[in-house]
Protein backbone atom coordinates (compact mmCIF):
# COMPACT_ATOMS: atom_id res chain seq x y z
CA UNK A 1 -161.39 6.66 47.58
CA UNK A 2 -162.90 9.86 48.18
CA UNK A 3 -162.21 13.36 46.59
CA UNK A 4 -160.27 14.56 49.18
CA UNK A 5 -157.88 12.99 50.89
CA UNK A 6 -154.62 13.36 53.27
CA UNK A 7 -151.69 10.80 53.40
CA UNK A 8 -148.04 10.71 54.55
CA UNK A 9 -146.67 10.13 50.87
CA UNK A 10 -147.84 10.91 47.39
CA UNK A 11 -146.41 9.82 44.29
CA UNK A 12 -146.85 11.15 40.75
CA UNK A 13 -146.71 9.23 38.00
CA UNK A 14 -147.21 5.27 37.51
CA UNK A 15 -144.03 4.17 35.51
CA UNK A 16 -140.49 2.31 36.89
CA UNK A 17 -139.65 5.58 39.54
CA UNK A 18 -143.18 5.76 40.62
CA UNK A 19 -143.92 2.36 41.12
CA UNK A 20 -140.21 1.84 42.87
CA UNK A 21 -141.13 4.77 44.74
CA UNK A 22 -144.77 3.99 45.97
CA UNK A 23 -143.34 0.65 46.85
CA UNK A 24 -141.05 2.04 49.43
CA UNK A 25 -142.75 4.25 51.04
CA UNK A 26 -145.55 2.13 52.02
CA UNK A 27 -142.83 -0.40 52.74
CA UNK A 28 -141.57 1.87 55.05
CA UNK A 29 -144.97 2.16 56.90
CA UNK A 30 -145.90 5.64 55.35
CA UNK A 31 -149.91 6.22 54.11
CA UNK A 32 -149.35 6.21 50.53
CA UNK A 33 -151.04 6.75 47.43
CA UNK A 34 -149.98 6.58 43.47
CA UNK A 35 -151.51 8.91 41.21
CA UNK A 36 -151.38 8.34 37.50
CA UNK A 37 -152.50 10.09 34.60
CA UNK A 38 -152.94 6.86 32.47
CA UNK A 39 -152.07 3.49 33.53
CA UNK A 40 -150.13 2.09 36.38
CA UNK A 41 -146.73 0.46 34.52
CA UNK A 42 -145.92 3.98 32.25
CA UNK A 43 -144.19 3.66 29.17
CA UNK A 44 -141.85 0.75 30.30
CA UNK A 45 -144.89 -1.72 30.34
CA UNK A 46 -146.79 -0.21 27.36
CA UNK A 47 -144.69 1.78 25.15
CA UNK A 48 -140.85 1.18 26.14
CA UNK A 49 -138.30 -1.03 27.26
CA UNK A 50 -140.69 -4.11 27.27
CA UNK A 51 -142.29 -3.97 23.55
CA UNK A 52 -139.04 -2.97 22.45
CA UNK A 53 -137.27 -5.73 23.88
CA UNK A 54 -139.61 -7.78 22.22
CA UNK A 55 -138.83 -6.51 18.72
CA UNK A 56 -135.32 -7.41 19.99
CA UNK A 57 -135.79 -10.52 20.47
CA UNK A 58 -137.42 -11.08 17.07
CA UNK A 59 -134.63 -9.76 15.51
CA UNK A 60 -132.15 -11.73 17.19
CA UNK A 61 -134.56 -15.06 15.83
CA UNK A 62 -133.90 -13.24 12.59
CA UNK A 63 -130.58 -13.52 12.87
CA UNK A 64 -130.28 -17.18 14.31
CA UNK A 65 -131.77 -18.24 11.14
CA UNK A 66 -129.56 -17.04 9.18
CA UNK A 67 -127.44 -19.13 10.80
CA UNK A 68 -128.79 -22.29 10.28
CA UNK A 69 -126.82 -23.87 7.22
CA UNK A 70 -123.91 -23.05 9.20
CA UNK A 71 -125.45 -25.82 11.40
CA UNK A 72 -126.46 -28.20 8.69
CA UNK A 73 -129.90 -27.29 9.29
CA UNK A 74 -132.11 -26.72 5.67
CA UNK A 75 -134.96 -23.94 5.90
CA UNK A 76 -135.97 -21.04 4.15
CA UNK A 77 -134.90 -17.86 4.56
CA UNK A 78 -137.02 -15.99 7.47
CA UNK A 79 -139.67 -13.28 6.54
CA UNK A 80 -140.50 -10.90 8.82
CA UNK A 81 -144.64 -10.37 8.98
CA UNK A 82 -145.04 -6.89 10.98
CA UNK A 83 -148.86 -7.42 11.53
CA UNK A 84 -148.19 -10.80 13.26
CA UNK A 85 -145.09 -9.51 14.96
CA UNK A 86 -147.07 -6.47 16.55
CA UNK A 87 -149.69 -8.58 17.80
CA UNK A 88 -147.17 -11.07 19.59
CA UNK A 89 -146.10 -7.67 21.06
CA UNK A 90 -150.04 -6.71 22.19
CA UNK A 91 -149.73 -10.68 23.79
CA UNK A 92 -146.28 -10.16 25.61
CA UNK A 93 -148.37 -6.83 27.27
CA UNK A 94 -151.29 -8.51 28.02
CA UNK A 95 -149.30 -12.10 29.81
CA UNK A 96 -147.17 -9.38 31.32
CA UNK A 97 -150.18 -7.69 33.50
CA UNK A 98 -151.56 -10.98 33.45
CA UNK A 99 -148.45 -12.58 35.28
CA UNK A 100 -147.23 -9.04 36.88
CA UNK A 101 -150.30 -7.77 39.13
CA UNK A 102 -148.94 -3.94 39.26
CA UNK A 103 -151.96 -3.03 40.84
CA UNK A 104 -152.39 -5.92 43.10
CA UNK A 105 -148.79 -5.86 44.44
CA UNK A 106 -149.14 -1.79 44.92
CA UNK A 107 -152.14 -2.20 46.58
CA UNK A 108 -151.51 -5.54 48.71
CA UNK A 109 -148.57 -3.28 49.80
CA UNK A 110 -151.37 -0.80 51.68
CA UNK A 111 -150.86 2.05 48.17
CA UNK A 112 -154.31 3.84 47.52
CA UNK A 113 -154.20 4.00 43.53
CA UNK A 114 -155.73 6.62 41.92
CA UNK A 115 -155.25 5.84 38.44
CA UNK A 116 -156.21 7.34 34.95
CA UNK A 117 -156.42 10.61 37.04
CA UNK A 118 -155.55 12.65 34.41
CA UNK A 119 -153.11 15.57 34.41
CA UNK A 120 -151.85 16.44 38.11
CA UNK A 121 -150.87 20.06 39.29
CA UNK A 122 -149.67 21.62 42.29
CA UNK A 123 -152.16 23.46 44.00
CA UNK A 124 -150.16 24.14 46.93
CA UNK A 125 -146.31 22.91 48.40
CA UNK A 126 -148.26 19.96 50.26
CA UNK A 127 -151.40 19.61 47.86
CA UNK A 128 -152.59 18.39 44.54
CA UNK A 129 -155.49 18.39 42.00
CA UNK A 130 -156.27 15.71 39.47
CA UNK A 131 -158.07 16.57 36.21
CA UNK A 132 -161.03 14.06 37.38
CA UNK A 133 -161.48 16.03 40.54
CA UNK A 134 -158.96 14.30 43.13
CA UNK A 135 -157.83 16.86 45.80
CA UNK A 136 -154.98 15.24 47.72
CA UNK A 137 -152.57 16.06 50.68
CA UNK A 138 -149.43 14.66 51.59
CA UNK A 139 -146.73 15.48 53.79
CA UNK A 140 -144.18 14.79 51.10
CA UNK A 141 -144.65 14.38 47.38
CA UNK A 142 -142.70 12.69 44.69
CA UNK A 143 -142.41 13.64 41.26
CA UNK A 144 -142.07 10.45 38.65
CA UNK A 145 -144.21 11.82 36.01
CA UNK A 146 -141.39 10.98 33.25
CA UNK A 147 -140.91 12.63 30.01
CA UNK A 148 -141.69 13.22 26.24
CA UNK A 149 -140.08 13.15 23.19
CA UNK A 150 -137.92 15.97 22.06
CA UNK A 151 -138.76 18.33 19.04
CA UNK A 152 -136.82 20.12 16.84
CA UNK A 153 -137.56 23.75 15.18
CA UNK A 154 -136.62 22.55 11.63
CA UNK A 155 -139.06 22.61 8.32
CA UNK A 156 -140.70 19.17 7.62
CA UNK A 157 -140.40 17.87 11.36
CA UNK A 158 -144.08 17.19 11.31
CA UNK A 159 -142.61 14.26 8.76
CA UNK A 160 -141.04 12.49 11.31
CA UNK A 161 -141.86 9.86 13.88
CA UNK A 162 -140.78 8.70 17.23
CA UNK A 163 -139.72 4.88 18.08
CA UNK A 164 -143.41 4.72 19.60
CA UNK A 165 -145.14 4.91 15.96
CA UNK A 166 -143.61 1.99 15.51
CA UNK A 167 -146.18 0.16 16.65
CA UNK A 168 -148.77 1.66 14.29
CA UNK A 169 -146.50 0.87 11.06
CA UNK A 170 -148.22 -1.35 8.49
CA UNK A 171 -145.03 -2.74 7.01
CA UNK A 172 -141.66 -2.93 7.82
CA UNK A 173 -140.03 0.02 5.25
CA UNK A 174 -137.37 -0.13 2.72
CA UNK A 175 -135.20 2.34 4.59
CA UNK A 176 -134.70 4.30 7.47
CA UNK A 177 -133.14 7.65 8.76
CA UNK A 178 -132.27 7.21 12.55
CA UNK A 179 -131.43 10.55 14.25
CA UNK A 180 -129.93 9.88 17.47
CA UNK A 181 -127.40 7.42 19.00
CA UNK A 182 -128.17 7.30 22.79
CA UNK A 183 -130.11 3.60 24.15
CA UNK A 184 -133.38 3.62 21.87
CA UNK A 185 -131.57 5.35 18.59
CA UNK A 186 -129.55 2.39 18.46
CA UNK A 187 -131.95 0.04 18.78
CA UNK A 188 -134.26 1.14 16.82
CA UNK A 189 -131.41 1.19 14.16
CA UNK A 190 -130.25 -2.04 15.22
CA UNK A 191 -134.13 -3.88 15.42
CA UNK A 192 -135.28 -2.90 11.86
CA UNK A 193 -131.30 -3.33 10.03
CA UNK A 194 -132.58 -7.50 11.26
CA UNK A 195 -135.50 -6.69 9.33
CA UNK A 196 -133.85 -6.21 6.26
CA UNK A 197 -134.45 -2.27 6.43
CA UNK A 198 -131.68 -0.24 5.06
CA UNK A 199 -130.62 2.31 7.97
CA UNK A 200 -128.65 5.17 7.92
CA UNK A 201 -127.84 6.81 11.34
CA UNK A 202 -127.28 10.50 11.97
CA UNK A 203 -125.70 11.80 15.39
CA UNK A 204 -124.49 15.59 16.21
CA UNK A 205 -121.71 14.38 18.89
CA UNK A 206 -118.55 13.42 17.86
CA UNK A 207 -119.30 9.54 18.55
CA UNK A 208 -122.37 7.15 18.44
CA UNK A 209 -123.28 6.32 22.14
CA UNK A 210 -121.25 8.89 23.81
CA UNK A 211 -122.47 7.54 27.60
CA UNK A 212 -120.48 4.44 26.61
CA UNK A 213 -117.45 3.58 26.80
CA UNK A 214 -115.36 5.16 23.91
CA UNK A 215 -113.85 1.63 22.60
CA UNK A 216 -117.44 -0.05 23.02
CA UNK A 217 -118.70 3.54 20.49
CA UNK A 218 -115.81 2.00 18.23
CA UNK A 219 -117.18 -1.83 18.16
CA UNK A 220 -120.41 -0.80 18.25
CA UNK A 221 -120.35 1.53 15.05
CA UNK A 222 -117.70 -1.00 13.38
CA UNK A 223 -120.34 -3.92 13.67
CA UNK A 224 -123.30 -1.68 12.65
CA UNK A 225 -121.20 -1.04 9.56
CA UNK A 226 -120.66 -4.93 9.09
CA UNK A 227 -124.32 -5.32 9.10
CA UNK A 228 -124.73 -2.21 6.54
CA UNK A 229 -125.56 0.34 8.46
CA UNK A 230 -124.58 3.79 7.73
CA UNK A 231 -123.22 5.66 10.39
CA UNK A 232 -122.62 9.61 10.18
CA UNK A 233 -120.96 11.16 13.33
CA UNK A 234 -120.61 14.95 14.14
CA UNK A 235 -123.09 16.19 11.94
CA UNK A 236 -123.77 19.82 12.31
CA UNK A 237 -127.43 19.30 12.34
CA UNK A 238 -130.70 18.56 10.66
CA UNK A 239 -131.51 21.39 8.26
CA UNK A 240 -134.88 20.35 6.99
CA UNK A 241 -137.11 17.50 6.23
CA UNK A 242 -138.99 17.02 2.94
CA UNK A 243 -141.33 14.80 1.56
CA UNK A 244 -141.33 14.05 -1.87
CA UNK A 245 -143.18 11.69 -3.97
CA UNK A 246 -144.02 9.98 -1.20
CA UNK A 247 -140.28 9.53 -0.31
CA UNK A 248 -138.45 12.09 2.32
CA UNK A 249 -135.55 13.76 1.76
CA UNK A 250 -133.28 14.04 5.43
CA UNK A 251 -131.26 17.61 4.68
CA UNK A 252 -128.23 17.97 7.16
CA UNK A 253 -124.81 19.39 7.20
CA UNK A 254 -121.46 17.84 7.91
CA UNK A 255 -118.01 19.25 7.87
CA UNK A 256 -119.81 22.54 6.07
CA UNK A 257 -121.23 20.82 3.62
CA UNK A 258 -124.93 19.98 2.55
CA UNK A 259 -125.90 16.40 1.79
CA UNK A 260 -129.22 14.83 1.86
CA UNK A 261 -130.63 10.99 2.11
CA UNK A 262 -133.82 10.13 0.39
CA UNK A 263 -135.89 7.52 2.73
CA UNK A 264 -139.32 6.09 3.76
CA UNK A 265 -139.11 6.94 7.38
CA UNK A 266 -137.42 9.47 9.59
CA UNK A 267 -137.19 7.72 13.58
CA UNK A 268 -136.17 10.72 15.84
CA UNK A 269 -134.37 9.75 19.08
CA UNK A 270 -132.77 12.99 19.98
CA UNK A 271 -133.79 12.59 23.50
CA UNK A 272 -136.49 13.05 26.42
CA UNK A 273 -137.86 16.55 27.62
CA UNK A 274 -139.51 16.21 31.23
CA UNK A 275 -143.11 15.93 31.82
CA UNK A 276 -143.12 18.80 34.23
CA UNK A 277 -144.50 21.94 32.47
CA UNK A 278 -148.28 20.83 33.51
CA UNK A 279 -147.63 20.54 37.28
CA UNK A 280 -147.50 23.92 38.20
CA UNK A 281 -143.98 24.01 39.94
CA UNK A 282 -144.03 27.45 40.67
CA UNK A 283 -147.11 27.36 42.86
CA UNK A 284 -145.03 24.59 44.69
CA UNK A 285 -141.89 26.71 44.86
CA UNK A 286 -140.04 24.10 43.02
CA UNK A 287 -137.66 24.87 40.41
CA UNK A 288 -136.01 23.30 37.48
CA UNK A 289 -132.58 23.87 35.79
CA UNK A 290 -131.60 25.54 32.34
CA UNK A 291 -132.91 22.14 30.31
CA UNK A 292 -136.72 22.31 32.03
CA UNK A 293 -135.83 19.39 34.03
CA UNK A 294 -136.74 18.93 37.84
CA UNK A 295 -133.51 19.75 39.45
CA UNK A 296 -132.61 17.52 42.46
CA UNK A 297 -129.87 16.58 44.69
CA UNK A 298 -127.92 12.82 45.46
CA UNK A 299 -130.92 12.20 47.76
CA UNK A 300 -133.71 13.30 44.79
CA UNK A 301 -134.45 16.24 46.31
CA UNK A 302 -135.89 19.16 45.22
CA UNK A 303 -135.45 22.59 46.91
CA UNK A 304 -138.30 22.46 48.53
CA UNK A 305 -137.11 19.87 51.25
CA UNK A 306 -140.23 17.94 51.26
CA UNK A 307 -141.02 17.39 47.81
CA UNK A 308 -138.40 14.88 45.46
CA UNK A 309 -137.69 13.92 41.95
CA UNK A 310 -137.23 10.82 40.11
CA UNK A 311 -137.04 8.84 36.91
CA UNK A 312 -136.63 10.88 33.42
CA UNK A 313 -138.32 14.51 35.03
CA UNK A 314 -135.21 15.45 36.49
CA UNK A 315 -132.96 14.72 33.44
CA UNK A 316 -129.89 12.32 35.09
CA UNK A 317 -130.21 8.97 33.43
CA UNK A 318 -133.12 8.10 31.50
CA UNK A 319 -133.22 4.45 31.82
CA UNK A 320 -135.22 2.30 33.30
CA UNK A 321 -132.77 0.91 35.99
CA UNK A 322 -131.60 4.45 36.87
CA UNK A 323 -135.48 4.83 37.42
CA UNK A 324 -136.27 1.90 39.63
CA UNK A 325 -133.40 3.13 42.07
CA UNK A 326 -134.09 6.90 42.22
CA UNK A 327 -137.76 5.62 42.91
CA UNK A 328 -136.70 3.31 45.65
CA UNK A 329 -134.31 6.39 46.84
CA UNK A 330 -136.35 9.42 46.52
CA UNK A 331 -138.77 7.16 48.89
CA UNK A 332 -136.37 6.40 51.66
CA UNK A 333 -135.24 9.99 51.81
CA UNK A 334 -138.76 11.41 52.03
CA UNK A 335 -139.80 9.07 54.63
CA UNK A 336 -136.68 8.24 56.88
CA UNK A 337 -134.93 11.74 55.95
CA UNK A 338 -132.03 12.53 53.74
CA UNK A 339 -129.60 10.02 54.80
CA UNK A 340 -129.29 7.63 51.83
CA UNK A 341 -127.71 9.41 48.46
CA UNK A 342 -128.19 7.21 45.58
CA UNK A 343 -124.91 5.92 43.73
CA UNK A 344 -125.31 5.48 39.85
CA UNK A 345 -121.75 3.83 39.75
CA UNK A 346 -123.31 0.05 40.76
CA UNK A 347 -126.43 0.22 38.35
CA UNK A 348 -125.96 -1.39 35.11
CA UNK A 349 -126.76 -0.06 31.87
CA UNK A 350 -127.23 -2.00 28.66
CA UNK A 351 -129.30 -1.90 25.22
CA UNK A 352 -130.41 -5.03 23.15
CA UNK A 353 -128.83 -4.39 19.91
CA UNK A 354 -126.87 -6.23 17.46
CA UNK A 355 -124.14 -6.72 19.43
CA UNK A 356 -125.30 -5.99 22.48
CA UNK A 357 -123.44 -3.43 25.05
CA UNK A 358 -123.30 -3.32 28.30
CA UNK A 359 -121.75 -1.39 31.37
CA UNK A 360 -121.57 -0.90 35.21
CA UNK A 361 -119.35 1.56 37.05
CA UNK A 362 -116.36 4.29 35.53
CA UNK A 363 -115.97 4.16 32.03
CA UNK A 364 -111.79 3.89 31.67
CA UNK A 365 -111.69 7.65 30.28
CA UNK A 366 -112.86 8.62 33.73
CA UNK A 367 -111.09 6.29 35.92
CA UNK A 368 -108.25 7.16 35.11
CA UNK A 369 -108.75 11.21 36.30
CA UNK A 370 -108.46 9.63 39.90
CA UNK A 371 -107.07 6.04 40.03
CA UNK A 372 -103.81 4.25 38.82
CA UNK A 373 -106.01 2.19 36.58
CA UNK A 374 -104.85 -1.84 35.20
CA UNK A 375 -107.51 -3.09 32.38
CA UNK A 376 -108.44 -6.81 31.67
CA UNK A 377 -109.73 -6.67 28.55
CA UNK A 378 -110.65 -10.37 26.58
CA UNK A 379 -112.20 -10.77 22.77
CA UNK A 380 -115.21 -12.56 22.47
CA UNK A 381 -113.49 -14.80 19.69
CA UNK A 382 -111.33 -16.42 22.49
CA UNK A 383 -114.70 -18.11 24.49
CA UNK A 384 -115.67 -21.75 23.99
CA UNK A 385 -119.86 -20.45 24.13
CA UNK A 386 -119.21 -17.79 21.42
CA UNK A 387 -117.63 -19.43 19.46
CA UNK A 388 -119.74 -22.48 19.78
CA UNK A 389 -123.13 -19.91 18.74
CA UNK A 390 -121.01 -18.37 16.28
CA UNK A 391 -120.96 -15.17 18.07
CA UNK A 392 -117.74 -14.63 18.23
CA UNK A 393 -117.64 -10.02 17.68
CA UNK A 394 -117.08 -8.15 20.89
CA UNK A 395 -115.25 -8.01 24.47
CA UNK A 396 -115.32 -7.53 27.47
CA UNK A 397 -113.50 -4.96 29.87
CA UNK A 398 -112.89 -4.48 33.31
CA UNK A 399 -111.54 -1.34 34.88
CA UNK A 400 -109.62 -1.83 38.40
CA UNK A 401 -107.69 0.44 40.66
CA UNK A 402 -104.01 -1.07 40.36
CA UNK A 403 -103.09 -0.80 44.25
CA UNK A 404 -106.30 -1.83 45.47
CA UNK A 405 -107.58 -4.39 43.26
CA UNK A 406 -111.01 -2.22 43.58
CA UNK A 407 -113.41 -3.04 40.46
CA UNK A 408 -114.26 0.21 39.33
CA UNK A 409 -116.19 -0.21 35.56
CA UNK A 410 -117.27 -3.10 33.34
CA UNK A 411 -117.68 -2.68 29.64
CA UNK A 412 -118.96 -4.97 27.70
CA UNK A 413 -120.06 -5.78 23.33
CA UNK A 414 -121.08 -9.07 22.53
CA UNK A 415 -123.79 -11.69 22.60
CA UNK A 416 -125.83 -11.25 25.94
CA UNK A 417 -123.87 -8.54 27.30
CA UNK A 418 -126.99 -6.96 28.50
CA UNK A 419 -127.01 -10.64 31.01
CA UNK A 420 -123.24 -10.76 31.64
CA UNK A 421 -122.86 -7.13 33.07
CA UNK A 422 -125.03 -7.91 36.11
CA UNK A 423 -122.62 -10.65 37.66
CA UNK A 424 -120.14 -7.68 37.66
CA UNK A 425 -122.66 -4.99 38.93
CA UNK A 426 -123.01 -7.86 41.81
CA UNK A 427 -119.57 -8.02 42.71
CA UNK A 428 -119.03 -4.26 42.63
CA UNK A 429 -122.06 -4.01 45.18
CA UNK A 430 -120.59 -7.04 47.20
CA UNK A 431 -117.57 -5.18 47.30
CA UNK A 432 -115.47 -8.34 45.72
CA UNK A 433 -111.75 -7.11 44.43
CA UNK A 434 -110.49 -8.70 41.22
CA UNK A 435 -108.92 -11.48 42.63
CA UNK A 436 -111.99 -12.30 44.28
CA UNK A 437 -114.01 -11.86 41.16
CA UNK A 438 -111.43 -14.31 39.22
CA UNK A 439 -111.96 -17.03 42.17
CA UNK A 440 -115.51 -17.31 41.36
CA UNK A 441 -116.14 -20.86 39.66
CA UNK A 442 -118.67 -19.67 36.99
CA UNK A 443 -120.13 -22.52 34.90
CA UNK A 444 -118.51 -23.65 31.52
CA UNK A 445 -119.03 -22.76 28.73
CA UNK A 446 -120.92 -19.58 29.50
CA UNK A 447 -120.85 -15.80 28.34
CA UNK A 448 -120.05 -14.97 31.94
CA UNK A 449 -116.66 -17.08 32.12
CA UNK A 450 -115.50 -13.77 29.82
CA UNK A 451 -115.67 -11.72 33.39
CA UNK A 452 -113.61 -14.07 34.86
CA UNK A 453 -110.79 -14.00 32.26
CA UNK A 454 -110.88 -10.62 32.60
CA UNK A 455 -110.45 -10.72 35.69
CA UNK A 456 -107.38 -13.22 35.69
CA UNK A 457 -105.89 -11.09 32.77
CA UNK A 458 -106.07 -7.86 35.13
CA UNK A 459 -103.99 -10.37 37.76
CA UNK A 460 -101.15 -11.49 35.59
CA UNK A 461 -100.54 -7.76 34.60
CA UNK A 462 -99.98 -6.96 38.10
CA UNK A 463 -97.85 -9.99 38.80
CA UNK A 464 -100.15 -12.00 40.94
CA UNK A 465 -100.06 -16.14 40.45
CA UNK A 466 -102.84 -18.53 42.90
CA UNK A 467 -100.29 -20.16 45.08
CA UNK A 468 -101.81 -22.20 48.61
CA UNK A 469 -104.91 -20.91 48.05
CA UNK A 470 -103.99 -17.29 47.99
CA UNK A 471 -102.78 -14.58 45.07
CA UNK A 472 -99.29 -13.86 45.15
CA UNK A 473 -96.64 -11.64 43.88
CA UNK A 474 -94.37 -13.57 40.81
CA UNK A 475 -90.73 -12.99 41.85
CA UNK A 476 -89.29 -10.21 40.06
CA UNK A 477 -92.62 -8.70 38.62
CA UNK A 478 -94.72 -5.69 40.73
């Protein structure tokens, strides 16, 4: 393409909300074009969800191994090689842009790609400058350039890493300091405890995971415990970092009181800041809120009506799911107008840990502020397929407005929770009620058929029995 250049639509940034977002606007017949800094997939594809997952999943072989005497099955114990693992990651990357044409499908959509742009500013409400020269107009622009990792102004931070120096590790260490709870903290926590890594986690709120669900915090922290974990809530904060001997001693505070934990490796996952501070916003007239995030409305706008906001740089959920759909959102808007507000309630969430969690929809804490809520809530330990993989820690919840039979949250710990939650997330954008949801023959045995107990427990609380094809009221119950 040529130095300068006008289109309809311009995206920033080449991860989950960008790509989403480029997607739909040229969908939508705009003239579009995707600027990135670096490559076209962002951190998801190089550096997040999908490397990670993959360390996930050679935990979880980790795990089935120890399992097999149980199964009259003689081998040796497993051990973990971290060069070979990391190089099966590099291979999952590669096959993935092998099989997964980013580019391609962008471009075979009628998106111009300018990619490895470098930085991107504002030079103007309706224009912007690459690093590599690019001057580009657009009639609207969206904002997906993502975010970074957080810092913090203690002595000895320079000691720590992020979940992203993972990769460059040489060996899998003798122990680990985890600071942070939220979707990578407790993986990372989770992924190297398979390992054989002795983790201790440290978290400032008064729970691990506090997005979650506060009896999936409970189960979660109970079976990190199980699996030796240390867990340390409602800490008053990290106080300093020192190395020692080529050991690091984690200072913090907790109740008042000092205490420290000598390890070989501080992970922080305190959180994301946004990528924004390079773009020039105030030349643009667009402003951000007290946290330096991109503020935005339900229909990922900024206040400058043209230009939107989507994926981690404006601070709401910082996931890629959430991502995907302000993307997809953000494009509609700036293309058809503002007539489509997003709704976070039907997107799952999940993380691949050991147990895995899961939701979709009102935790039960906040159901219950507006609806008179019933709960269906079923143990792991009760299902044919858990029990059968030995699998058996965990349940599953559902959340339902008592009148209405309305599905309003899913919560889920257990073995392929992560998988399970999306039949639910289904249903809730189906619109199915509980008795609908209980109906559905699911195949036996499965992890799903746990939804559909639920379900059928949520019934029998409220007195309803199948009768001629229909749910009706037992005599003499509500």
């Amino acid at each position: 393409m040529t130095a300068d250049q006008s289109f309809d639509v311009i995206v920033l940034g080449g991860g989950p909300a960008g790509i989403a977002a480029a997607e739909r606007a040229a969908e939508l017949g705009a003239r579009t074009a995707l600027v990135t800094q670096d490559f076209v997939g962002g951190m998801a594809a190089h550096d997040g969800p999908i490397p990670v997952r993959t360390l996930a999943h050679a935990a979880r072989l980790v795990r089935e191994a120890q399992q097999l005497a149980r199964y009259g099955i003689a081998a040796a114990p497993p051990v973990v090689n971290y060069d070979r693992l990391l190089a099966r990651i590099r291979d999952v990357i590669y096959e993935f842009h092998q099989q997964v044409d980013l580019i391609g499908d962008l471009e075979e959509r009628g998106v111009t790609i300018v990619a490895q742009a470098g930085a991107a500013r504002f030079v103007d409400a309706h224009t912007v400058t690459t690093a590599v020269g690019h001057h580009l107009t657009a009639h609207s622009i969206i904002i997906c350039t993502g975010g970074h990792s957080r810092t913090l102004p203690i002595p000895g931070f320079e000691h720590a890493i992020t979940h992203s120096d993972a990769w460059g590790l040489k060996a899998i260490p003798d122990s680990m300091v985890v600071v942070g709870s939220g979707a990578t903290g407790a993986q990372v926590a989770s992924i190297f405890n398979a390992f054989g890594t002795r983790v201790t986690m440290l978290e400032a709120a008064p729970r691990i995971l506090m997005t979650e669900d506060a009896e999936v915090a409970t189960a979660v922290k109970a079976a990190y415990e199980a699996n030796g974990v240390q867990v340390v809530e409602d800490i008053e904060g990290l106080t300093a970092i020192e190395q020692r001997h080529g050991r690091l001693l984690v200072h913090y505070r907790l109740a008042g009181e000092p205490y420290t934990v000598e390890t070989a490796l501080v992970v922080m996952a305190i959180g994301w800041l946004a990528n924004a501070e390079g773009l020039n916003l105030p030349t643009a007239g667009v402003a951000t809120d007290t946290r330096g995030y991109i503020a935005v409305n339900g229909y990922m706008q900024t206040n400058v009506p043209h230009i939107f906001a989507a994926g981690d740089v404006n601070g709401r959920h910082m996931l890629v799911p959430v991502s995907s759909q302000e993307g997809y959102y953000a494009a509609t808007n700036a293309v058809k107008g503002c007539h489509a507000p997003i709704r976070y309630d039907l997107i799952p969430f999940g993380s691949f840990t050991n147990p895995e969690y899961a939701q979709v929809g009102l935790t039960e804490a906040a159901a219950r502020e507006t609806f008179d809520v019933v709960i269906g809530k079923i143990g792991f330990d009760r299902f044919p397929r858990s029990i059968i993989d030995g699998r058996t820690t965990g349940f599953c919840k559902l959340v339902a407005d008592r009148a209405s039979l309305q599905i309003l949250g899913c919560h889920l710990v257990g073995e392929r929770a992560v998988e399970t939650v999306q039949l639910v997330a289904a249903g809730m954008k189906a619109g199915l009620t509980v008795a609908q949801l209980a109906e559905l023959p699911l195949s036996f045995p499965t992890y799903v058929e746990i939804v559909g107990w639920a379900a059928y427990d949520i019934l029998q609380q409220v007195g309803l029995d199948r009768r001629g094809g229909q749910w009706v009221a037992h005599l003499g119950r509500g």
